[in-house]
Structures are given as C-alpha cells and as structure tokens.
Protein backbone atom coordinates (compact mmCIF):
# COMPACT_ATOMS: atom_id res chain seq x y z
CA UNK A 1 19.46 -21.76 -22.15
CA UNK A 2 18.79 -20.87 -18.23
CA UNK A 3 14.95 -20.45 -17.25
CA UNK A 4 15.12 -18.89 -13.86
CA UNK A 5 12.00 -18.59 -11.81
CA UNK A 6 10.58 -16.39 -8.75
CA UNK A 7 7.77 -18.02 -6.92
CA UNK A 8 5.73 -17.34 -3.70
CA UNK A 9 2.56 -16.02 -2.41
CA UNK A 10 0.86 -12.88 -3.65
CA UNK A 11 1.71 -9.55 -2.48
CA UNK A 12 5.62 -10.98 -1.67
CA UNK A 13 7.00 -9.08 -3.90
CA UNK A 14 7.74 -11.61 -7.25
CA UNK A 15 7.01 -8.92 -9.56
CA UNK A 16 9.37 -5.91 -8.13
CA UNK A 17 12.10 -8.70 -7.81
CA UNK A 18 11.34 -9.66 -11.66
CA UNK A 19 11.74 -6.26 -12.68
CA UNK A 20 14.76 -5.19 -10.27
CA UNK A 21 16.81 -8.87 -11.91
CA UNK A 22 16.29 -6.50 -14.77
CA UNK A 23 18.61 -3.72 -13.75
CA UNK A 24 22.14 -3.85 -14.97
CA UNK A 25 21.55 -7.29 -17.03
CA UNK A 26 19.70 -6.00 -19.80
CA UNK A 27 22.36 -8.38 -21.92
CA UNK A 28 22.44 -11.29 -20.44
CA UNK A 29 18.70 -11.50 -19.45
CA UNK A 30 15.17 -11.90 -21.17
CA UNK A 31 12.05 -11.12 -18.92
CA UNK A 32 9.06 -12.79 -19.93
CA UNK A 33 5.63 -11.08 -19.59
CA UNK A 34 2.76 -12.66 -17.28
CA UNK A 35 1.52 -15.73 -18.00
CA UNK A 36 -1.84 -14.45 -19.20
CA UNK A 37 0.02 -12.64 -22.10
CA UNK A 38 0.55 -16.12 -23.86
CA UNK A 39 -1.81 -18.61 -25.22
CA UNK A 40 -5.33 -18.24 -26.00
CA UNK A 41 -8.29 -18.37 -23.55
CA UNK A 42 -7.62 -15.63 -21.27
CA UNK A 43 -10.45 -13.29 -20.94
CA UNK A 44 -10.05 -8.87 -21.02
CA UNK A 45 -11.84 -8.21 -18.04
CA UNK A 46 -11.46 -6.01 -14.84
CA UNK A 47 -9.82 -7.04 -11.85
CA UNK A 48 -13.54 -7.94 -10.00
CA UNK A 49 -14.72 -9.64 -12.99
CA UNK A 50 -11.24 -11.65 -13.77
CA UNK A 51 -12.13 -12.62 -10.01
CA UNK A 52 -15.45 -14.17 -10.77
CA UNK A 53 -14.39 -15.59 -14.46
CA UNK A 54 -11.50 -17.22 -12.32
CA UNK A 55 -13.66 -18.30 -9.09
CA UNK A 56 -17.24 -18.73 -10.81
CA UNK A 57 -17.75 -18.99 -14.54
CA UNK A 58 -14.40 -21.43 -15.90
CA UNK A 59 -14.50 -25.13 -15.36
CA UNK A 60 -11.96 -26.00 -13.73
CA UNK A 61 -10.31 -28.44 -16.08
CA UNK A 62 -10.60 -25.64 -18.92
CA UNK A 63 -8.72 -23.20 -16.41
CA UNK A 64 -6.14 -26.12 -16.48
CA UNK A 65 -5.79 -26.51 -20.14
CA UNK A 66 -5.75 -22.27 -20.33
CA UNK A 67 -2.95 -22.54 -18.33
CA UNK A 68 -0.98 -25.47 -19.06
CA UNK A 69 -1.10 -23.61 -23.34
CA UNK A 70 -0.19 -20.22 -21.73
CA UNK A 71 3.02 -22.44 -20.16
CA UNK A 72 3.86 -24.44 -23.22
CA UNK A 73 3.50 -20.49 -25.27
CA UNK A 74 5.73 -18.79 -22.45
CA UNK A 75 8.62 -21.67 -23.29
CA UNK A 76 8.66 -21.31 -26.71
CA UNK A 77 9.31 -17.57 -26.18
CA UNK A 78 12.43 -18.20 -24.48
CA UNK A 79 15.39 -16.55 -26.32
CA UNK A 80 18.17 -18.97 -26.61
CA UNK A 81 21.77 -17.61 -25.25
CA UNK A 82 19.85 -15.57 -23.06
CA UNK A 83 19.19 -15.89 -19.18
CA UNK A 84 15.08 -16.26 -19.46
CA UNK A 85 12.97 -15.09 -16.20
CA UNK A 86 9.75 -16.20 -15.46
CA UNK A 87 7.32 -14.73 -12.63
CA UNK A 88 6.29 -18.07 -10.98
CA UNK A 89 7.48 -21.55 -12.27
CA UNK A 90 5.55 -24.59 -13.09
CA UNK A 91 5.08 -26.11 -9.84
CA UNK A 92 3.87 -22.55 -8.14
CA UNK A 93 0.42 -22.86 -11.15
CA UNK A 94 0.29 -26.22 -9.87
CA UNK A 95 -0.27 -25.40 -6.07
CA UNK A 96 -2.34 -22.27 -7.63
CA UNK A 97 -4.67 -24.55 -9.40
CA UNK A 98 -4.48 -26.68 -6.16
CA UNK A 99 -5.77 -23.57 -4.08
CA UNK A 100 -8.80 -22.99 -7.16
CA UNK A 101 -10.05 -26.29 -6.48
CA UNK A 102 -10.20 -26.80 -3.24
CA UNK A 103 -11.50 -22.94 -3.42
CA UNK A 104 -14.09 -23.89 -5.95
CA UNK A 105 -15.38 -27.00 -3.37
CA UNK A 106 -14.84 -29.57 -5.64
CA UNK A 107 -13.01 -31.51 -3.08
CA UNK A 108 -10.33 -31.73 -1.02
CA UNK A 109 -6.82 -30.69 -1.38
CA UNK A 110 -5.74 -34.16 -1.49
CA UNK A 111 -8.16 -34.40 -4.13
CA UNK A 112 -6.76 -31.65 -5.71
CA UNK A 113 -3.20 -32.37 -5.93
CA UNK A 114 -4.27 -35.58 -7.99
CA UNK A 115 -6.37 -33.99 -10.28
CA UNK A 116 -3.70 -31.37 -11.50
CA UNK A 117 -0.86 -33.58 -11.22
CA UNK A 118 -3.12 -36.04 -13.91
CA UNK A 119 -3.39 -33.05 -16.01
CA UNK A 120 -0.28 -31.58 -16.00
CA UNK A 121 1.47 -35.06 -16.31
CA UNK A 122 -1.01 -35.62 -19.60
CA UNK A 123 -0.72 -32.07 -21.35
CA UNK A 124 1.93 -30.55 -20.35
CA UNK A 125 4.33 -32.27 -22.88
CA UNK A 126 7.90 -30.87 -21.84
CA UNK A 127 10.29 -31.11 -18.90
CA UNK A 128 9.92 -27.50 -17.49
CA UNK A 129 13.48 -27.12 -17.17
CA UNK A 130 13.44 -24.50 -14.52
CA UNK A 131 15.70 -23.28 -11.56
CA UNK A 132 13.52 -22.01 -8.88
CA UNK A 133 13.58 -19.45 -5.44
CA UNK A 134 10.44 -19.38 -3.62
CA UNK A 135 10.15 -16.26 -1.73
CA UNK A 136 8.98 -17.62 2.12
CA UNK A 137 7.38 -14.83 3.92
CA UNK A 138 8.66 -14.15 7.28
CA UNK A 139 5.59 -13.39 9.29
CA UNK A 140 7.05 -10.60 11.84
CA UNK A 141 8.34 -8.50 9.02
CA UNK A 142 5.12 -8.88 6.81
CA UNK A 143 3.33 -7.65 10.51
CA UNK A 144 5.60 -4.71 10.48
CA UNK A 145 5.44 -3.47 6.50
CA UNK A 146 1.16 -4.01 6.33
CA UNK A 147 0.50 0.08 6.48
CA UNK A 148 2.69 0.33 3.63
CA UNK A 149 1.49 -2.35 1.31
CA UNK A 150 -1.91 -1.03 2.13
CA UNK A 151 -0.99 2.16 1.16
CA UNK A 152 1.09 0.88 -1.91
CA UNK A 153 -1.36 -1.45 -2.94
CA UNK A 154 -4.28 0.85 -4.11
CA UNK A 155 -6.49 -1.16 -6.74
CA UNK A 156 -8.82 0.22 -9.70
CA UNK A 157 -11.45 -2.24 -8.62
CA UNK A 158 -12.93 -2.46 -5.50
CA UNK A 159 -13.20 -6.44 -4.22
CA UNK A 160 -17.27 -7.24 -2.84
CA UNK A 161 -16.79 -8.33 0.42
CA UNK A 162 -17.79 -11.73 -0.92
CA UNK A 163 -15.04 -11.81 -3.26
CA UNK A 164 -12.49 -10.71 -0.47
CA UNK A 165 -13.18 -13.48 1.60
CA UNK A 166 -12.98 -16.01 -1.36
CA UNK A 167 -9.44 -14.95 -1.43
CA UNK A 168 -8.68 -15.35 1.80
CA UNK A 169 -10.03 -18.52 1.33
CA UNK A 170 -8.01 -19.20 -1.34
CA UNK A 171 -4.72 -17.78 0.20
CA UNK A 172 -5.04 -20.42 2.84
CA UNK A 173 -5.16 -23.24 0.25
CA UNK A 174 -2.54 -21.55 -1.31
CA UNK A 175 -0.07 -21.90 1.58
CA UNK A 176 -1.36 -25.85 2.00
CA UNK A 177 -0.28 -26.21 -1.55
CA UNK A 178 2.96 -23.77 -1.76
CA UNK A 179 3.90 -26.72 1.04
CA UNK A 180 2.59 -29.60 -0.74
CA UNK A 181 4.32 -29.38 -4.10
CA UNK A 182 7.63 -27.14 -2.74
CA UNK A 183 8.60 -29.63 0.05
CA UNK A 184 10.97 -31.30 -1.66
CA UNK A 185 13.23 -28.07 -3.00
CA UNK A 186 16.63 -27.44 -0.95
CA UNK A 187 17.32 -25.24 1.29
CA UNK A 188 19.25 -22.57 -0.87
CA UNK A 189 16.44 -21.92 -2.53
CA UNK A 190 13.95 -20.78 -0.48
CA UNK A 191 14.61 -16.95 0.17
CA UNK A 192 13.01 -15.75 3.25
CA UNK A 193 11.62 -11.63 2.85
CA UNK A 194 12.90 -10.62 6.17
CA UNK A 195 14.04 -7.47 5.17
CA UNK A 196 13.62 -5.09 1.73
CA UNK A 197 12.91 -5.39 -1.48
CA UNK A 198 16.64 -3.68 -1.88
CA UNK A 199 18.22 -6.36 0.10
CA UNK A 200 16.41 -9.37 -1.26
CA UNK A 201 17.52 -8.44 -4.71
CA UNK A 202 20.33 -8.33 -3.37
CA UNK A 203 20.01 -12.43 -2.11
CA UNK A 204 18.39 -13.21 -4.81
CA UNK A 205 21.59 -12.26 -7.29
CA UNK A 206 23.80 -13.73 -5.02
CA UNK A 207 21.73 -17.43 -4.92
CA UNK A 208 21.71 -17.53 -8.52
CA UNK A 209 25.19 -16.95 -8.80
CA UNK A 210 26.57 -19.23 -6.25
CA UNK A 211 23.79 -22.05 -7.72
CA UNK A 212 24.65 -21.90 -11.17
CA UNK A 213 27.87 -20.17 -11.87
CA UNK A 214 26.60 -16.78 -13.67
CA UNK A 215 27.67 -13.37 -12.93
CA UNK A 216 24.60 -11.13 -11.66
CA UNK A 217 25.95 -8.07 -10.51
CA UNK A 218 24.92 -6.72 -6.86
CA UNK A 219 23.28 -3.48 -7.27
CA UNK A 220 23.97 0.03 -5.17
CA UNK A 221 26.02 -1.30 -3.45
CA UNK A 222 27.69 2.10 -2.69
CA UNK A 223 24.38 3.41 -1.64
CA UNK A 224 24.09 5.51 1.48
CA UNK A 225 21.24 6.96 2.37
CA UNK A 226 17.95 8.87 0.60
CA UNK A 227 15.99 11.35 2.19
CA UNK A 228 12.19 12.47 0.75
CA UNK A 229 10.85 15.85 1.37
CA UNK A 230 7.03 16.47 1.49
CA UNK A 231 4.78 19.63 2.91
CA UNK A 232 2.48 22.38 1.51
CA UNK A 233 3.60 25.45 -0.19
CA UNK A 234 6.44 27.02 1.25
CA UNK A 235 7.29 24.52 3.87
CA UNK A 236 11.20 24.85 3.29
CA UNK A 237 11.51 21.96 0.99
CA UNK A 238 13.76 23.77 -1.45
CA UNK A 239 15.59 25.44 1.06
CA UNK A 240 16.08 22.97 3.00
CA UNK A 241 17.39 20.48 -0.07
CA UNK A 242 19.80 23.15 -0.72
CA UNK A 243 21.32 23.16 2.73
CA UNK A 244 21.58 18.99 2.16
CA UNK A 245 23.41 19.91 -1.28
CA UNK A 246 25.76 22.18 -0.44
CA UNK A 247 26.46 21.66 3.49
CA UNK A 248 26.39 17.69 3.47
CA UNK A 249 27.15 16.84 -0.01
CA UNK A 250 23.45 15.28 -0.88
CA UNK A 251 22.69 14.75 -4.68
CA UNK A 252 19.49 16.65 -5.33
CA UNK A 253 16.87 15.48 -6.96
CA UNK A 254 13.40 16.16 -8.40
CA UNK A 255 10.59 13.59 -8.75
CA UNK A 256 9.69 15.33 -12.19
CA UNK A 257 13.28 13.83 -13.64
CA UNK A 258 11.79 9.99 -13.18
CA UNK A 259 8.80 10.88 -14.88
CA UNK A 260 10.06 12.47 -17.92
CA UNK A 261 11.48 9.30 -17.98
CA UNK A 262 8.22 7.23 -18.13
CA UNK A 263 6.60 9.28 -19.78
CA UNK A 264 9.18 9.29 -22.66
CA UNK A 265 9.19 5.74 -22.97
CA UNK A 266 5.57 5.29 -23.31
CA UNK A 267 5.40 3.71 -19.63
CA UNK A 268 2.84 4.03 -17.29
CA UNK A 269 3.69 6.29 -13.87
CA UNK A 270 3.59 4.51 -10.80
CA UNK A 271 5.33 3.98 -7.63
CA UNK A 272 6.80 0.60 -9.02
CA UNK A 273 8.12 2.18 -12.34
CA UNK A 274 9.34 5.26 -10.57
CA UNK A 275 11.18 3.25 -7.58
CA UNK A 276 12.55 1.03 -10.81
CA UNK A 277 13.91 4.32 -12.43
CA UNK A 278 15.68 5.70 -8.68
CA UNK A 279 17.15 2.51 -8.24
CA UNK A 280 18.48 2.44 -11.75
CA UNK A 281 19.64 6.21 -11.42
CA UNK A 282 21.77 5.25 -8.24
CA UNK A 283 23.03 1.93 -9.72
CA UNK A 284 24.34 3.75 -12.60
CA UNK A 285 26.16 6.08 -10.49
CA UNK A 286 27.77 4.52 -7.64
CA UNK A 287 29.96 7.99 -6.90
CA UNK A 288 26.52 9.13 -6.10
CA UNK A 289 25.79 8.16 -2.06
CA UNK A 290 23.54 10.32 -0.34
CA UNK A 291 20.22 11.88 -2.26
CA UNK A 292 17.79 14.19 -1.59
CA UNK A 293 14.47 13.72 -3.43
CA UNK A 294 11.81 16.59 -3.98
CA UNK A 295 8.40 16.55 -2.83
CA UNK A 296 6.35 13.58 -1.89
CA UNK A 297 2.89 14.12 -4.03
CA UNK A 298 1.27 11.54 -2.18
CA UNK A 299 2.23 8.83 0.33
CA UNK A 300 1.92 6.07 -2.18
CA UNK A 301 5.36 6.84 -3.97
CA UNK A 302 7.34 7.04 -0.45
CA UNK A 303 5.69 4.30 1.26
CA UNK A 304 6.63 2.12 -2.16
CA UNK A 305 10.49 3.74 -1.45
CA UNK A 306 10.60 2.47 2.26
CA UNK A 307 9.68 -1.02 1.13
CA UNK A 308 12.03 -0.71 -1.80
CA UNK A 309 15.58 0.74 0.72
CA UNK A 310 14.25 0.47 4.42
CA UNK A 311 16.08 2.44 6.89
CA UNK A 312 18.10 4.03 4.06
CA UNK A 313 15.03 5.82 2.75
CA UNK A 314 14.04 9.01 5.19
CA UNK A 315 10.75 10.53 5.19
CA UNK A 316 10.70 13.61 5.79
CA UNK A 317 7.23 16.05 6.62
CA UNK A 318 7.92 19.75 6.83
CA UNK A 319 5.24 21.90 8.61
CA UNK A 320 4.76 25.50 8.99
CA UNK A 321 1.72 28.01 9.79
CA UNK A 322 -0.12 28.85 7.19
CA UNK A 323 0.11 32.59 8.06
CA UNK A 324 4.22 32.17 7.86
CA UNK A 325 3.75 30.37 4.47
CA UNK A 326 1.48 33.36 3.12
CA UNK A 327 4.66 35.43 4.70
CA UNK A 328 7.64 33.73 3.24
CA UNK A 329 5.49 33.47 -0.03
CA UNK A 330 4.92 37.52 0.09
CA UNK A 331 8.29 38.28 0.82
CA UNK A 332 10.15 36.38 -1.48
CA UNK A 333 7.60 37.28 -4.35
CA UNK A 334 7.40 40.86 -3.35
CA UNK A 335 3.51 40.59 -3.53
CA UNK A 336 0.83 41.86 -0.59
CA UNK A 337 -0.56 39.26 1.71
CA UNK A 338 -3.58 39.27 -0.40
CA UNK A 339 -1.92 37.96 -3.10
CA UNK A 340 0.14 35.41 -1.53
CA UNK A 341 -2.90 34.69 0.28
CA UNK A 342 -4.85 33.45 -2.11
CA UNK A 343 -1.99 31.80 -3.72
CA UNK A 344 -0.80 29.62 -1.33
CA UNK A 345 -3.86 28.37 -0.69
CA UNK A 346 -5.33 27.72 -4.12
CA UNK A 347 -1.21 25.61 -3.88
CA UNK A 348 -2.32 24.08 -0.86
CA UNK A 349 -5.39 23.32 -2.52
CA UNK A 350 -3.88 21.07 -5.43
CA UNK A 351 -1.23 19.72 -3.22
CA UNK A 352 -3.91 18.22 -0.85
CA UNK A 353 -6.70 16.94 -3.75
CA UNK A 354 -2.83 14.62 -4.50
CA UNK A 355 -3.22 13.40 -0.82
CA UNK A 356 0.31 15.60 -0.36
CA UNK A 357 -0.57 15.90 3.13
CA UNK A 358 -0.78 12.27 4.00
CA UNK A 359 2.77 12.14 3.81
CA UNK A 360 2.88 13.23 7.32
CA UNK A 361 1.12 10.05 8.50
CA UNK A 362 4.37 7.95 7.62
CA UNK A 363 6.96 10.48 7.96
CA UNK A 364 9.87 9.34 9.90
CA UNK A 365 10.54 13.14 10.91
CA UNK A 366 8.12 15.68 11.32
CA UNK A 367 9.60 18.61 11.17
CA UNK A 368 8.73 22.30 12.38
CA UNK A 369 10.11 25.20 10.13
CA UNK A 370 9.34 27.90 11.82
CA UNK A 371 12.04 29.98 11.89
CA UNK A 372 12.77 32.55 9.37
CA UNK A 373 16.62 32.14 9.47
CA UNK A 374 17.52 29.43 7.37
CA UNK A 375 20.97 28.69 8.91
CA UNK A 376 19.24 28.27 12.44
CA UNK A 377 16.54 25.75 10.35
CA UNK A 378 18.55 23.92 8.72
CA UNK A 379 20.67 23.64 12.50
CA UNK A 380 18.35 22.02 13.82
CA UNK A 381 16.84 19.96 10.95
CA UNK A 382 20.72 18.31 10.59
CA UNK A 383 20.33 17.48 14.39
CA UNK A 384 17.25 15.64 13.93
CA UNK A 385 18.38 13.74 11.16
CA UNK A 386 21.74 13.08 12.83
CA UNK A 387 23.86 14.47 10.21
C-alpha cells in the first residue's frame, strides 16, 4: 500500500494538485478527504470562528490529541492495493502545530518543536509510512500570480483585522517550522511552484514515478492553447468563436457544458471544480488542441484558468458602444431601437451584477469590435492574437 503526500504552505496550491493526481488515475488511486473529516473533536463552525476555536478557545495539547486521532482515523481509511493521497503528511501537522504554539505565546519555537515531537512520539502509535513532496514556493512567481489568487481566493467570511494579522503571524512560524522538521528530506522531493498549476502536475507525476516505480500518466500533453471570451451583450463573442471554429480549427465551447456537469453530480460550482472538469475534458481528448471557451461571467473563473494553463490560457475582453450593441441587437432581431434598447441593457444589467465586466481588468487582449463586417473583425482580431 503507497501513502503519497503533498505538503507546503497555504495558498500553494496542495489542494488543486490533490485533486488534478485525480485525473486519469481514478483506478489506481484513493484520495482521502481533509483531515478534519476523520476523528472526533473537530468543531462545525465558520471560517472566522474555526479561526478563534483554533487560535483562542483549544488547549493546545487537546488540539494535539484532535489531531494526532484525526491521523491515526485517516490511516485506517487507506484502501489497500490502492495508491492512497493525503493533503499534507505527518511531519507538515507537526511544523503546523509548531507554528500554533509559538502563535499561541506559549514559548518559543524551540520550545515548540519539543513539545509536539513528545506528543507525537507518545500517541501517535504507528510509523506514518509516507512518501512526501513539499511544494517550496518560489518567491518571484508567487510576486507575479498575487492579483489572481486575490481574485481566486474570495472567502465567505471576512477575517477581523486582528485575526489577519494572527495569521501572518502564524505563516511566519510556519515557514521556521516547514524548515525545522523538512530539512532533512532530499532534494527530489521538494517541488519548487515556479510555474502553473498545469505544469507542476505535471512534475509532480513525473517525481512519483521516477521515485517509486508507478505509472502516473502526464496529462494534456497535446494541449495547445485556450482562449476565453468575455463582454456585454452583443460584443461579438459568438461571432467571433465561430470565426475561431471554422477559420482556425478551435474546439468551441460553452461554460454551461462544465456546469451541467457539477450540477449533475451533486457538486458544488466553482472555479476549482470547473477548471477540474476543462482539464479533464481536454485530457480525455488529446485530438482536441486549440479551444475556445464562451463567456467569462466573472473574473474569478478565468483568473483560476490562468493559474491552472499560464500562457496557454488567453483572455480575451470584447468591447463595443453601447449604441452599436442596441444596433447589432435590432438588426439581427428585427426589433426597433426601443426594443433592443431596453433589452440590451436590462442584459447588460445581469451581466454586470456577475462582475462580467471585470473581466476586462485581466484580459490579456482588449479588443475593439467595432466594425460591422465580420470578416474585417475577425481580420484583425486573428492579428492580435497572432493566429
């Protein structure tokens, strides 16, 4: 029985690398849940209150012994025969409960590392038997992805500013401690995040392989090129997918596809499960290259997609005057200007209230439709995306 692990600092992207070692493996693998799914002790609370349970209300040895049960439960739900993933390993709780500690002020990091190593080395009761990659952050390409995670990263509860600098606190304990108990591991398993999520799947399969002799296929690897369209009503989206389609051989497609998806299997939609689903969709069809996707709702889902395939994800912003909207949407409707009128904008109206306009902010193109001959848009629209 292999027990793989993916460790590393929040916000590094464990999780999405959990779910993407999912893809293609299905029968060879067995992803285990988060650790607060097993054992007993762990409270149902909201994100802000989890934060004060965690920071202000636990005793710090019962945190240990909530944890260390949730550990023991989460190993006796491994499936035998079965390649068994965990999202962070045994000695990534231990630098976590380092962090808490020293966090907590009741003493030093040094102080710290003694008191959960006693612990651990007098409850946990079983060798944790695990094979470990700790995703290292490289700090010039976490500088250059913030605005997305910021825009990715959207939260139901809203942190006091009290509680956000606890965690910064606690983040810089964390890194003492990721140090402390991780010195020791080799080289070829430390994975730096230098580049995408895409591409660090990518490292990650191939580490595992070449480390213990299994057979994780690499995924997309025929994969081309993506490009998102967003804009109001009657911005060319559609016309302009066409011309992609049937001029430069582009496989349309339409956000609504992934979420039938979701939706049919009882999962919630989100940029992570959707990005899951696209990925899945083009590793499942390698013949399929190039893709067109149709329209960007809101910035979250596209700035997920550029973390997720980098340079080969496009993002596209169309723009047009609103009066040549109401005039495109009156012509091709064969309704007066009244009418289109009012229906563009009550479409405009909806469109924006998703935040479909804050696309533009991360677009990698703007780009001006404003001609009414569709051959002569799409022209220039190929030029600017050097097709």
């Amino acid at each position: 029985m292999l027990k793989l692990t993916i460790s590393g600092i929040d916000r590094i992207g464990k999780t999405q690398q959990i779910q993407l070692l999912g893809l293609g493996t299905s029968k060879i693998t067995h992803r285990l849940k988060q650790l607060i799914e097993y054992g007993d002790g762990w409270p149902a609370l909201s994100k802000t209150a989890f934060h004060e349970w965690w920071f202000d209300h636990i005793e710090f040895d019962a945190l240990v012994r909530i944890i260390i049960n949730g550990l023991k439960v989460r190993n006796d739900s491994c499936v035998p025969n079965k390649i068994n993933i965990f999202d962070r390993g045994t000695l990534m709780f231990k630098a976590v409960l380092a962090a808490t500690y020293t966090t907590k002020d009741l003493g030093s990091l040094e102080d710290a590392y003694d008191r959960v190593d006693d612990l651990f080395d007098d409850l946990l009761g079983y060798s944790p038997d695990e094979y470990e990659l700790l995703l290292v952050p490289d700090i010039d390409y976490q500088r250059s992805i913030k605005p997305l995670i910021q825009i990715v990263d959207i939260r139901n509860d809203q942190y006091t500013s009290e509680q956000t600098a606890r965690y910064t606190t606690y983040q810089k304990y964390l890194d003492y401690a990721i140090k402390h108990y991780y010195i020791g591991m080799p080289h070829n398993q430390n994975v730096v995040v230098s580049s995408c999520l895409f591409d660090i799947q990518n490292e990650i399969r191939s580490r595992y392989n070449n480390a213990i002799g299994i057979k994780l296929p690499i995924i997309c690897e025929s994969f081309e090129r993506a490009i998102a369209l967003g804009g109001l009503s009657e911005s060319g989206k559609s016309s302009l997918g066409e011309i992609l389609s049937k001029q430069y051989g582009f496989y349309r497609l339409k956000l609504r596809y992934f979420e039938d998806i979701l939706i049919r299997t009882g999962q919630t939609v989100n940029a992570n499960n959707m990005g899951f689903e696209f990925t899945s969709f083009l590793h499942c069809h390698p013949h399929i290259t190039q893709v067109s996707i149709e329209s960007m709702h809101d910035p979250i889902l596209p700035a997920y997609l550029k973390l997720l395939l980098a340079d080969r994800f496009t993002i596209v912003f169309l723009t047009a005057p609103e009066e040549l909207r109401i005039s495109r949407t009156a012509n091709g409707a064969k309704m007066s200007i009244e009418k289109a009128t009012t229906q563009v904008r009550q479409k405009d109206e909806i469109k924006r209230s998703r935040g479909a306009h804050q696309v533009e902010a991360i677009a990698d193109l703007v780009f001006s439709n404003i001609t009414d001959g569709v051959e002569i848009a799409a022209s220039e629209f190929a030029k600017q995306l050097c097709l």
